[in-house]
C-alpha atoms as a PDB file:
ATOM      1  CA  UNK A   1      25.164 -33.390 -30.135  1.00  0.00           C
ATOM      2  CA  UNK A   2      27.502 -36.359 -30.855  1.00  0.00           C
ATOM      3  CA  UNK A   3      26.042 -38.062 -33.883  1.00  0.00           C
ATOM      4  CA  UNK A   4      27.331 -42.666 -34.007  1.00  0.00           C
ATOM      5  CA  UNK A   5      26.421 -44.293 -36.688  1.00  0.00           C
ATOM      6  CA  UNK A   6      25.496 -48.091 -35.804  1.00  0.00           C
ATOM      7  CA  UNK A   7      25.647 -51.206 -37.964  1.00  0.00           C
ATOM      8  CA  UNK A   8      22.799 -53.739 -37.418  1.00  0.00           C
ATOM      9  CA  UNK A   9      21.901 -57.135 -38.667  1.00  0.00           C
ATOM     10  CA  UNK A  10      18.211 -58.082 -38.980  1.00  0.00           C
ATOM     11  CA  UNK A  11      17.028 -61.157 -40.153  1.00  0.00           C
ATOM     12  CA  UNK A  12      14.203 -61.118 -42.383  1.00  0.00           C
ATOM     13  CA  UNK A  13      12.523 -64.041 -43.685  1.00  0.00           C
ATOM     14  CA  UNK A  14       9.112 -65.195 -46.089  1.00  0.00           C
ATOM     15  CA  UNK A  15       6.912 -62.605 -46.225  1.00  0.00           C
ATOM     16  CA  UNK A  16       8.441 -59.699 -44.459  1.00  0.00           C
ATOM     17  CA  UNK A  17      11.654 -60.749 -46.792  1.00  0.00           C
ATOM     18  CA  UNK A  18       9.223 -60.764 -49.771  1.00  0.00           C
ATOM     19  CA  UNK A  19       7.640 -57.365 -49.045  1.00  0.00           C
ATOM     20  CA  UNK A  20      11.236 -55.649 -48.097  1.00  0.00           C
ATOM     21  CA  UNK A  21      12.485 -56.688 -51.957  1.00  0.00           C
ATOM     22  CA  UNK A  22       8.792 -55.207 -53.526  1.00  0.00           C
ATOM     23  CA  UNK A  23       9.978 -52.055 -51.777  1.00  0.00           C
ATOM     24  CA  UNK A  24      13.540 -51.883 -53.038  1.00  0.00           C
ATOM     25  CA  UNK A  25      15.553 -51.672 -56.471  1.00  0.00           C
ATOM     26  CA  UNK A  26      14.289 -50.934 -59.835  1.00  0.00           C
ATOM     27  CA  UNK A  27      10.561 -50.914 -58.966  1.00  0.00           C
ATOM     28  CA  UNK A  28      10.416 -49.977 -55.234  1.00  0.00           C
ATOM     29  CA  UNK A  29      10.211 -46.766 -53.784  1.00  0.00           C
ATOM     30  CA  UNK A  30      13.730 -47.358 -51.982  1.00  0.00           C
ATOM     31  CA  UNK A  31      17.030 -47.653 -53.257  1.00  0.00           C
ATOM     32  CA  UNK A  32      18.454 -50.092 -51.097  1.00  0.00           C
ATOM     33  CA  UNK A  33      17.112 -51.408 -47.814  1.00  0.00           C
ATOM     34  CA  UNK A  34      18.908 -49.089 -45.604  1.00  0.00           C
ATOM     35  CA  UNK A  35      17.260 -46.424 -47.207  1.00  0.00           C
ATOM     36  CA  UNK A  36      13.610 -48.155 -46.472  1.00  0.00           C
ATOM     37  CA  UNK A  37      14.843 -48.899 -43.055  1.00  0.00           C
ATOM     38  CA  UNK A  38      15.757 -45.595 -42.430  1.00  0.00           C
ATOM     39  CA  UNK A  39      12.694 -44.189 -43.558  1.00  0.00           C
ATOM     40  CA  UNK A  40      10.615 -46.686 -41.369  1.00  0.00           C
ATOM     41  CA  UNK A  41      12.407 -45.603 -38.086  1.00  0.00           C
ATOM     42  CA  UNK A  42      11.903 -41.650 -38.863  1.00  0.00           C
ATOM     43  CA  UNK A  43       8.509 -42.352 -39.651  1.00  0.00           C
ATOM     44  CA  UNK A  44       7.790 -44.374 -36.398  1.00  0.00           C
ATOM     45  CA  UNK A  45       9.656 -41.572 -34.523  1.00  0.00           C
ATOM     46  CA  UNK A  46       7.458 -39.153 -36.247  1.00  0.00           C
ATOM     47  CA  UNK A  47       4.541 -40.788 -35.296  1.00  0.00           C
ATOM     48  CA  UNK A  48       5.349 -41.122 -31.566  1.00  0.00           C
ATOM     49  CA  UNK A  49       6.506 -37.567 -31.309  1.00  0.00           C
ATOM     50  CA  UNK A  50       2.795 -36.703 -32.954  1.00  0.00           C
ATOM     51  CA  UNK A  51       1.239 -39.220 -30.325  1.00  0.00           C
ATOM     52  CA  UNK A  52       2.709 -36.978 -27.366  1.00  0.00           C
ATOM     53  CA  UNK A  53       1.563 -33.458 -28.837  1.00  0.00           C
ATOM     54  CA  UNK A  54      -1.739 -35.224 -29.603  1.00  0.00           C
ATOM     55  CA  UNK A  55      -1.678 -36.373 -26.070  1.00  0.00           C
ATOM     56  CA  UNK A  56      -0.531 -32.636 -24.391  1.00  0.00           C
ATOM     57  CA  UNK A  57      -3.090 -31.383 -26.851  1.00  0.00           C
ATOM     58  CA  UNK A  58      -5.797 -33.023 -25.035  1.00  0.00           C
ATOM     59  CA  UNK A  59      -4.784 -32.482 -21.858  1.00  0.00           C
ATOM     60  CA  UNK A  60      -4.251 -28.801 -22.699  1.00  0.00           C
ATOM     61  CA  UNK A  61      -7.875 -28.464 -23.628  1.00  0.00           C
ATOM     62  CA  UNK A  62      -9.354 -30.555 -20.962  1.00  0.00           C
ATOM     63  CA  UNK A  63      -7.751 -28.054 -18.758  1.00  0.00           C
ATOM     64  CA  UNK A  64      -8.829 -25.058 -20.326  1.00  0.00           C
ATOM     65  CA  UNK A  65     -12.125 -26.391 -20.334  1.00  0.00           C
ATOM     66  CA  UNK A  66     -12.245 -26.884 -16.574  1.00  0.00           C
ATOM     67  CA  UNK A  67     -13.938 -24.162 -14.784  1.00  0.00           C
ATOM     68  CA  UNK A  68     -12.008 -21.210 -13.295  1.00  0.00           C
ATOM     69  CA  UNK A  69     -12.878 -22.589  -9.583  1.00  0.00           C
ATOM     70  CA  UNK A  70     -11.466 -25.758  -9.804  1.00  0.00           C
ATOM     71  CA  UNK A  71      -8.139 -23.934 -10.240  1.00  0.00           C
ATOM     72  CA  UNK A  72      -5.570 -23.506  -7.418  1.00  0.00           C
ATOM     73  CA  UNK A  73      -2.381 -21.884  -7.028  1.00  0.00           C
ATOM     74  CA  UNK A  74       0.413 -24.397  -7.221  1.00  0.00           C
ATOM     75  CA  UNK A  75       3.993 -24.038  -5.786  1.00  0.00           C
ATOM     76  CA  UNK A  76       6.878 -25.925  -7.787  1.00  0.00           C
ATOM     77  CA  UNK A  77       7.503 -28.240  -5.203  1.00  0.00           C
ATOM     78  CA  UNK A  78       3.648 -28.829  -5.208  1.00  0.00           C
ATOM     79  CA  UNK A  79       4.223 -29.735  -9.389  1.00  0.00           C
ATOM     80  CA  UNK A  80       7.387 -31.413  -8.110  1.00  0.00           C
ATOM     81  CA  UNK A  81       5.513 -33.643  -5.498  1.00  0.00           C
ATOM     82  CA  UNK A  82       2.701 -33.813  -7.893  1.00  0.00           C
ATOM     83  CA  UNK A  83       4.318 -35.508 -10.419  1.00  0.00           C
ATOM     84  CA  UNK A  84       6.875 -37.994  -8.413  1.00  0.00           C
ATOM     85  CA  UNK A  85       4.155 -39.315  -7.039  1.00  0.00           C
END
């Protein structure tokens, strides 16, 4: 896995600005605002990655839930079809 390290510019400005400095240096959680950026993105990623298992989750147990009738057999190109579609 090739592994780039990008350089960004964001523009921050009033309060976001304001909240970004409570958040860094001597008496933020962060040293520097990479570091808080950083953090933010993982976080978000973490939380979208726990949005799709929450999501498989449910579909998982609706499934199981369904009764043993409503089952059929499926071919891959049924799934395949299925899922283009």
């Amino acid at each position: 896995m090739s592994r780039t390290t990008t350089t960004m510019t964001v523009r921050l400005s009033g309060t976001l600005s304001d909240f970004v400095a409570e958040n860094v240096g001597e008496d933020g959680a962060y040293e520097n605002v990479s570091e808080y950026i950083r953090d933010l993105i993982r976080r978000d990623k973490d939380r979208k990655e726990q949005e799709s298992v929450e999501r498989l989750r449910a579909e998982l147990s609706h499934a199981f839930a369904a009764p043993e009738s409503s089952y059929r057999p499926l071919t891959a190109a049924d799934v395949i079809a299925r899922n283009r579609g």
